[in-house]
PDB file of N, CA and C in Angstrom:
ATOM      1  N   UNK A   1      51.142 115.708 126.171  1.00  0.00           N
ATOM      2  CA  UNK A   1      52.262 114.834 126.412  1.00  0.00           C
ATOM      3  C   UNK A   1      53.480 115.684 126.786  1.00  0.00           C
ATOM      4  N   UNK A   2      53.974 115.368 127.894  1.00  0.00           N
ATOM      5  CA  UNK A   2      55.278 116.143 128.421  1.00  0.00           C
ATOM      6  C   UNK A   2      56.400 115.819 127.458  1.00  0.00           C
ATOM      7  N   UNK A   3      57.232 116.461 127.138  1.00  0.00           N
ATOM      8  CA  UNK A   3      58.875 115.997 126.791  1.00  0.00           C
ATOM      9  C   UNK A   3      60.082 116.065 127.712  1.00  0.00           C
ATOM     10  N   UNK A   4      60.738 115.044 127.444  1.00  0.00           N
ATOM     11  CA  UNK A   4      62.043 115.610 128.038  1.00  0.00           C
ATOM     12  C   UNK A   4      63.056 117.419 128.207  1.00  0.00           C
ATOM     13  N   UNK A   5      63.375 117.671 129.163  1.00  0.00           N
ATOM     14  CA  UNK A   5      63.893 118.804 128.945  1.00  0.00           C
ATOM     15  C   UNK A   5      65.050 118.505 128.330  1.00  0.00           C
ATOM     16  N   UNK A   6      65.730 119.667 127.707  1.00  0.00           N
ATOM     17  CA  UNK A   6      66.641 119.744 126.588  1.00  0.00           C
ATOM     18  C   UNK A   6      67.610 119.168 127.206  1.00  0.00           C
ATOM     19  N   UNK A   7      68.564 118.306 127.293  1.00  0.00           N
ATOM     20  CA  UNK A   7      70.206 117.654 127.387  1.00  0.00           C
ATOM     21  C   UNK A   7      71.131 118.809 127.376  1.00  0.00           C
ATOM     22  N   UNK A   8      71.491 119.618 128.195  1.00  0.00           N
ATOM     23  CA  UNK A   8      72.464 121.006 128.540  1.00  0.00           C
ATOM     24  C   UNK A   8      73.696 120.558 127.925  1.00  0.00           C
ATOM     25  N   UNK A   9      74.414 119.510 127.323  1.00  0.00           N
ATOM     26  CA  UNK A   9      75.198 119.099 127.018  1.00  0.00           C
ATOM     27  C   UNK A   9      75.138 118.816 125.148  1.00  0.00           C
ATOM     28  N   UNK A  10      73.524 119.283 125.047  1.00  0.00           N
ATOM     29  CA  UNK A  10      73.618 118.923 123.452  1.00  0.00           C
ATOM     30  C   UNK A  10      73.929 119.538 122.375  1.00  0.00           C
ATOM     31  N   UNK A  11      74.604 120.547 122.391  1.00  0.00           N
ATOM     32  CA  UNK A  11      75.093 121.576 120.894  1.00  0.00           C
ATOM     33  C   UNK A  11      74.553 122.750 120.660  1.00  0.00           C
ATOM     34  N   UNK A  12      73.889 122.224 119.987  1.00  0.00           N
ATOM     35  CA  UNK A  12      72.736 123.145 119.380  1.00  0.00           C
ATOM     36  C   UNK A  12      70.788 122.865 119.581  1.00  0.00           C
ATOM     37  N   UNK A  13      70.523 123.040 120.794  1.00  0.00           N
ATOM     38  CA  UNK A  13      68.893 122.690 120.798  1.00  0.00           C
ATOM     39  C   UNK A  13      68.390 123.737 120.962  1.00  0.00           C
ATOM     40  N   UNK A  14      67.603 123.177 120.386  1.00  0.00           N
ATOM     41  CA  UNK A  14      65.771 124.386 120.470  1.00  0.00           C
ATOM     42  C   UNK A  14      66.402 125.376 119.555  1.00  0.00           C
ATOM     43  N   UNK A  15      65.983 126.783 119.862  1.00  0.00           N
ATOM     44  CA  UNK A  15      66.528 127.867 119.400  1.00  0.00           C
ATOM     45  C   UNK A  15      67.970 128.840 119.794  1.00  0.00           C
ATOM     46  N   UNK A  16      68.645 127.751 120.186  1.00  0.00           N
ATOM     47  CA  UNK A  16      70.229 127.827 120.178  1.00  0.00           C
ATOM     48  C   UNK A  16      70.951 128.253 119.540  1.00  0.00           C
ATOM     49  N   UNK A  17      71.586 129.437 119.124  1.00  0.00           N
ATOM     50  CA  UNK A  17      72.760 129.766 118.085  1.00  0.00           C
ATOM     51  C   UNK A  17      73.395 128.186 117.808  1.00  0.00           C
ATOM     52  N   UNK A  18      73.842 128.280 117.212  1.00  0.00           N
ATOM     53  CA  UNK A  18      74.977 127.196 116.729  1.00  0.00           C
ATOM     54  C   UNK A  18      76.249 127.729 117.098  1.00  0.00           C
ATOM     55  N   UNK A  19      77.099 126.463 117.837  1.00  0.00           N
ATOM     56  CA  UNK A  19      78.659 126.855 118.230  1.00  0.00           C
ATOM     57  C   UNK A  19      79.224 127.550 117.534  1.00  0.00           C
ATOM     58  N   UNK A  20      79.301 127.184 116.486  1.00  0.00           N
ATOM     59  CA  UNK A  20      80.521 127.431 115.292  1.00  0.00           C
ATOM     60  C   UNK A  20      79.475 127.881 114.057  1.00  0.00           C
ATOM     61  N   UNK A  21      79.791 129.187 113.826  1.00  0.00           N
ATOM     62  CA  UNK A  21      79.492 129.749 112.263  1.00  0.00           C
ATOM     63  C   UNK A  21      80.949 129.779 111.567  1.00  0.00           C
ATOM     64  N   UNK A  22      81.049 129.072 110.562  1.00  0.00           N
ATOM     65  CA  UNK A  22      82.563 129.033 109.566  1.00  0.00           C
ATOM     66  C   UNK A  22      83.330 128.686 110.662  1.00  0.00           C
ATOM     67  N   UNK A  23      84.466 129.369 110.983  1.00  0.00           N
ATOM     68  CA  UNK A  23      85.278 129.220 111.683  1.00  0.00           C
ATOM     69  C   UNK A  23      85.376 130.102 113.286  1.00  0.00           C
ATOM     70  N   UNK A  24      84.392 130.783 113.315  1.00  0.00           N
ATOM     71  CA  UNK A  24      84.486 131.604 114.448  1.00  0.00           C
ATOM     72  C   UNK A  24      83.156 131.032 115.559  1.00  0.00           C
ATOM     73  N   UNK A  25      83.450 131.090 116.600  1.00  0.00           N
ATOM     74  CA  UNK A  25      82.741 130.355 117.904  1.00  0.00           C
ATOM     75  C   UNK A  25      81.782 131.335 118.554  1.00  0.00           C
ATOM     76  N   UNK A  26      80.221 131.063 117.870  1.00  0.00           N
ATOM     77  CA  UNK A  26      79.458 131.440 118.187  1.00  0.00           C
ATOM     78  C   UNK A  26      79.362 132.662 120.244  1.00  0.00           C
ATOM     79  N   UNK A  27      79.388 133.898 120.000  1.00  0.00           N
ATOM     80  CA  UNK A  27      79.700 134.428 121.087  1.00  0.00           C
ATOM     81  C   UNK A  27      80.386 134.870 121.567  1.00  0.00           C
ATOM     82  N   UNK A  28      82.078 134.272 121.113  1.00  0.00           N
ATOM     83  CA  UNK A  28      83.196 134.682 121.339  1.00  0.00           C
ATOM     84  C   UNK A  28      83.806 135.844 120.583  1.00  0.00           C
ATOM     85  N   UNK A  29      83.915 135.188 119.878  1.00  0.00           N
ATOM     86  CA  UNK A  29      84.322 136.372 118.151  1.00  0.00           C
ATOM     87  C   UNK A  29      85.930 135.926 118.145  1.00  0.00           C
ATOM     88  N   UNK A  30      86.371 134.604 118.561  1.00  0.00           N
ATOM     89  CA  UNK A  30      87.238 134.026 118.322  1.00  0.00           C
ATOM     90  C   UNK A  30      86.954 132.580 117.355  1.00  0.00           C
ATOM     91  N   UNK A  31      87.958 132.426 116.797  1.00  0.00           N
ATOM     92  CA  UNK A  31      88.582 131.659 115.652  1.00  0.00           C
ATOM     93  C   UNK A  31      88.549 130.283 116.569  1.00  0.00           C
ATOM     94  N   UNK A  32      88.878 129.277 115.864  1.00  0.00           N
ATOM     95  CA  UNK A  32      88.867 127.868 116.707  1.00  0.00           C
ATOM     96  C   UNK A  32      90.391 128.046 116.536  1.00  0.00           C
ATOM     97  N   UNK A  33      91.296 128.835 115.717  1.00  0.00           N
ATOM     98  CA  UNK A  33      92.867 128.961 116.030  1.00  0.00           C
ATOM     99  C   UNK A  33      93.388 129.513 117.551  1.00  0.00           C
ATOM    100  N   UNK A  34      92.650 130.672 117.561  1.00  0.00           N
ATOM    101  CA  UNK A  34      92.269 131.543 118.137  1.00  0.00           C
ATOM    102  C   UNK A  34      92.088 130.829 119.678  1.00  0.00           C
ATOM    103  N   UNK A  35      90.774 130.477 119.602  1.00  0.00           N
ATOM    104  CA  UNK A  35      90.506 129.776 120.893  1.00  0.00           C
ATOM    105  C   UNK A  35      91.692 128.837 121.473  1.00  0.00           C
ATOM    106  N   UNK A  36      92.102 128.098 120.443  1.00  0.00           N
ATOM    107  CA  UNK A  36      92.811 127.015 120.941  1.00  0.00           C
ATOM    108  C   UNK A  36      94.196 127.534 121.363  1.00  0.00           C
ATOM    109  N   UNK A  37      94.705 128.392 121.206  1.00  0.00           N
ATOM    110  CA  UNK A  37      95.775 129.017 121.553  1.00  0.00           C
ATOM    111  C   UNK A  37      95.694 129.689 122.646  1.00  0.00           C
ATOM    112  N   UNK A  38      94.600 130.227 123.252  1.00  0.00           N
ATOM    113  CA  UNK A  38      94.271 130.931 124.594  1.00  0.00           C
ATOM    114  C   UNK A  38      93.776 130.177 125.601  1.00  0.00           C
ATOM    115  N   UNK A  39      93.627 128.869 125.277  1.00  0.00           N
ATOM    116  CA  UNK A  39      93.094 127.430 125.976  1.00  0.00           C
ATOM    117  C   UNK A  39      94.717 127.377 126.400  1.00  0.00           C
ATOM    118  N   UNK A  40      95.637 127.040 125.836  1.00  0.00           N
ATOM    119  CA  UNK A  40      96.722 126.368 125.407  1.00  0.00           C
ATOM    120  C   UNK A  40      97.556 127.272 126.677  1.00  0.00           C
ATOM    121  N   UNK A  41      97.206 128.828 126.196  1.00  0.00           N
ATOM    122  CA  UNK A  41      98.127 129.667 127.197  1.00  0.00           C
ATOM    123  C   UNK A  41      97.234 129.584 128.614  1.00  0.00           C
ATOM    124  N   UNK A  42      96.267 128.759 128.900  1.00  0.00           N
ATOM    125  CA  UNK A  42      96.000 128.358 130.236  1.00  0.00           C
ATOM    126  C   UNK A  42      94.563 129.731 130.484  1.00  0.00           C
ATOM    127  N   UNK A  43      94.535 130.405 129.557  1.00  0.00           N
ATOM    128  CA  UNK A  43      93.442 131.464 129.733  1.00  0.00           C
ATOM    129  C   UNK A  43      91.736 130.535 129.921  1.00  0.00           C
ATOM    130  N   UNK A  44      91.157 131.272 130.701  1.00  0.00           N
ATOM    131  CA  UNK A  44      89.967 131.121 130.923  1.00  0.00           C
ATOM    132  C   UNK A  44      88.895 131.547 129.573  1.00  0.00           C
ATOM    133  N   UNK A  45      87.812 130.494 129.163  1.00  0.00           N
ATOM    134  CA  UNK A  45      87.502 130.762 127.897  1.00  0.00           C
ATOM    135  C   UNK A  45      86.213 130.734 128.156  1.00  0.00           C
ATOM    136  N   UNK A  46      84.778 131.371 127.905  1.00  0.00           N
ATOM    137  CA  UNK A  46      83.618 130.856 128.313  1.00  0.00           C
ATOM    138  C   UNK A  46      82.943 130.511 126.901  1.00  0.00           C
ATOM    139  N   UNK A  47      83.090 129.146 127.331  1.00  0.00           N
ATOM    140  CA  UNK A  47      82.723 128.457 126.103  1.00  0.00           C
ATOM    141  C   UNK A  47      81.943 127.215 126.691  1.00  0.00           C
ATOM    142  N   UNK A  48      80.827 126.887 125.648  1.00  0.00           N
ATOM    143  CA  UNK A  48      79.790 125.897 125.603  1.00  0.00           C
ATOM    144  C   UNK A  48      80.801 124.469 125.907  1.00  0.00           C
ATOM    145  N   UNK A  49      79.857 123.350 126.054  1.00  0.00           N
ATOM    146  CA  UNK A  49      80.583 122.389 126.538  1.00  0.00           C
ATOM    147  C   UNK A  49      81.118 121.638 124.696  1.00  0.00           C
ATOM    148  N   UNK A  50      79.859 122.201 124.299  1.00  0.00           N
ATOM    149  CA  UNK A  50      79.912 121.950 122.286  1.00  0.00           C
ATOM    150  C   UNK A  50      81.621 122.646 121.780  1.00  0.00           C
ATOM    151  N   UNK A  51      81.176 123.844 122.144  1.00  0.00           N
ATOM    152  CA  UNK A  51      82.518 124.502 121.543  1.00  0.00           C
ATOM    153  C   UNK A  51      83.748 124.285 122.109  1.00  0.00           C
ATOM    154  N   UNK A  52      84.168 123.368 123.381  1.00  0.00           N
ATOM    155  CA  UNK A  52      85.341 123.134 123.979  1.00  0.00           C
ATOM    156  C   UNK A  52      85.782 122.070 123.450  1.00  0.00           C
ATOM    157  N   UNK A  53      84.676 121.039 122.886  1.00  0.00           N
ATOM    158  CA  UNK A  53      85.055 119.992 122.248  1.00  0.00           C
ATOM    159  C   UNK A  53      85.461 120.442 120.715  1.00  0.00           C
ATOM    160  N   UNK A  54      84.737 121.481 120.437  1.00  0.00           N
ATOM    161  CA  UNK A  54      85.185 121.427 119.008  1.00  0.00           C
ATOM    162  C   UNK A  54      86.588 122.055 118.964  1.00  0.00           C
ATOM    163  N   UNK A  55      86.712 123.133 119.744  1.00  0.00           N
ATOM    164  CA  UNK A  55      88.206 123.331 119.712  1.00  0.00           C
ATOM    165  C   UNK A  55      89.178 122.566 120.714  1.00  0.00           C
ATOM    166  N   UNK A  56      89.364 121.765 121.198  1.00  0.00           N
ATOM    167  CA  UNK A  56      89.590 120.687 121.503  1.00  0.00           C
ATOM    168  C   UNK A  56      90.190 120.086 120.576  1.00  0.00           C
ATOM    169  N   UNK A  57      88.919 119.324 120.101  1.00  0.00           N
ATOM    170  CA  UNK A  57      89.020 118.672 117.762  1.00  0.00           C
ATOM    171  C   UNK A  57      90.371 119.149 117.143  1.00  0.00           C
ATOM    172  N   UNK A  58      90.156 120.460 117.066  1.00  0.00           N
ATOM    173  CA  UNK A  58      90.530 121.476 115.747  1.00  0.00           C
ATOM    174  C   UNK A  58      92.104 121.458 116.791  1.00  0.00           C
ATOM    175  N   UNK A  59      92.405 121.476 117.935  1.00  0.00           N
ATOM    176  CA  UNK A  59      94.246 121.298 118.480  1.00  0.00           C
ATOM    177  C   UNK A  59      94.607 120.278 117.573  1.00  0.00           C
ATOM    178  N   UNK A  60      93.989 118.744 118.470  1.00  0.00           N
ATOM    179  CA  UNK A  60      94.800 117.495 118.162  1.00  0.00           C
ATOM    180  C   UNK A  60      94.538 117.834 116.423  1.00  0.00           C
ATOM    181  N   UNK A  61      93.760 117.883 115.957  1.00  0.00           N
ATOM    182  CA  UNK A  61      93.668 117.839 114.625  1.00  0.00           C
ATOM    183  C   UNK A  61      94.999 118.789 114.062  1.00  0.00           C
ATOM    184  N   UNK A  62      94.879 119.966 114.692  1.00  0.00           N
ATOM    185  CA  UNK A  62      96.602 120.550 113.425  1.00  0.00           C
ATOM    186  C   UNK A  62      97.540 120.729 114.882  1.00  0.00           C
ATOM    187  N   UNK A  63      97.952 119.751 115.379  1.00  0.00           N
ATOM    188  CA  UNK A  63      99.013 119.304 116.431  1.00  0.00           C
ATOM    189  C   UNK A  63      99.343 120.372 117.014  1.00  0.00           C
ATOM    190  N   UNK A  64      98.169 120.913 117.771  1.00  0.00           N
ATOM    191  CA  UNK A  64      98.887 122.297 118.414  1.00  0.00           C
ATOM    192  C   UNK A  64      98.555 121.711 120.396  1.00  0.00           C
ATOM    193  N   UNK A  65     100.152 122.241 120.506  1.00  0.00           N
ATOM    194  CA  UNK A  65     100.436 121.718 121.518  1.00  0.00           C
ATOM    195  C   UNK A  65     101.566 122.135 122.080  1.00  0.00           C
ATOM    196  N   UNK A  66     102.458 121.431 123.078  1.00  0.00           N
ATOM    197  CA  UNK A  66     104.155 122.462 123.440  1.00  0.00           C
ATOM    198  C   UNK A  66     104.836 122.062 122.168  1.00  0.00           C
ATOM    199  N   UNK A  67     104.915 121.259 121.397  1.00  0.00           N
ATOM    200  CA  UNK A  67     106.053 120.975 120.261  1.00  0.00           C
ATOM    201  C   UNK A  67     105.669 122.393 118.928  1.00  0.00           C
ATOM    202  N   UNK A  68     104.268 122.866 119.197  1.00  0.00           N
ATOM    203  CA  UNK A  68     103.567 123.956 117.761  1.00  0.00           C
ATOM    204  C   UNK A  68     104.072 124.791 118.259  1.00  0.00           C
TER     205      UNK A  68
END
């Protein structure tokens, strides 16, 4: 029986690291503070489509933005 191939958009499949260990983004060796602040300064980040959302999350979540 065939399966579907994996959803490139899904997190963590198959034998995938996981985005996020604690607080630091699987690959990067940045912080989701971290990340979101180098997002923020317009820097180029190579990050999963998982981990853009999660730091993404983790801005609106502690209001970082032009007013932080």
């Amino acid at each position: 029986m065939a399966s579907d191939p994996p959803d490139p958009d899904c997190g963590v499949c198959a034998s995938e690291a996981p985005p996020l260990i604690g607080s630091v983004l699987t690959g990067t060796g940045l912080t989701l503070a971290a990340a979101a602040r180098a997002l923020e300064r317009g820097e180029h980040l190579a990050l999963s489509p998982a981990q853009r959302r999660l730091v993404e999350a983790w801005a609106i979540e502690h209001a970082l933005g032009p007013s932080a």
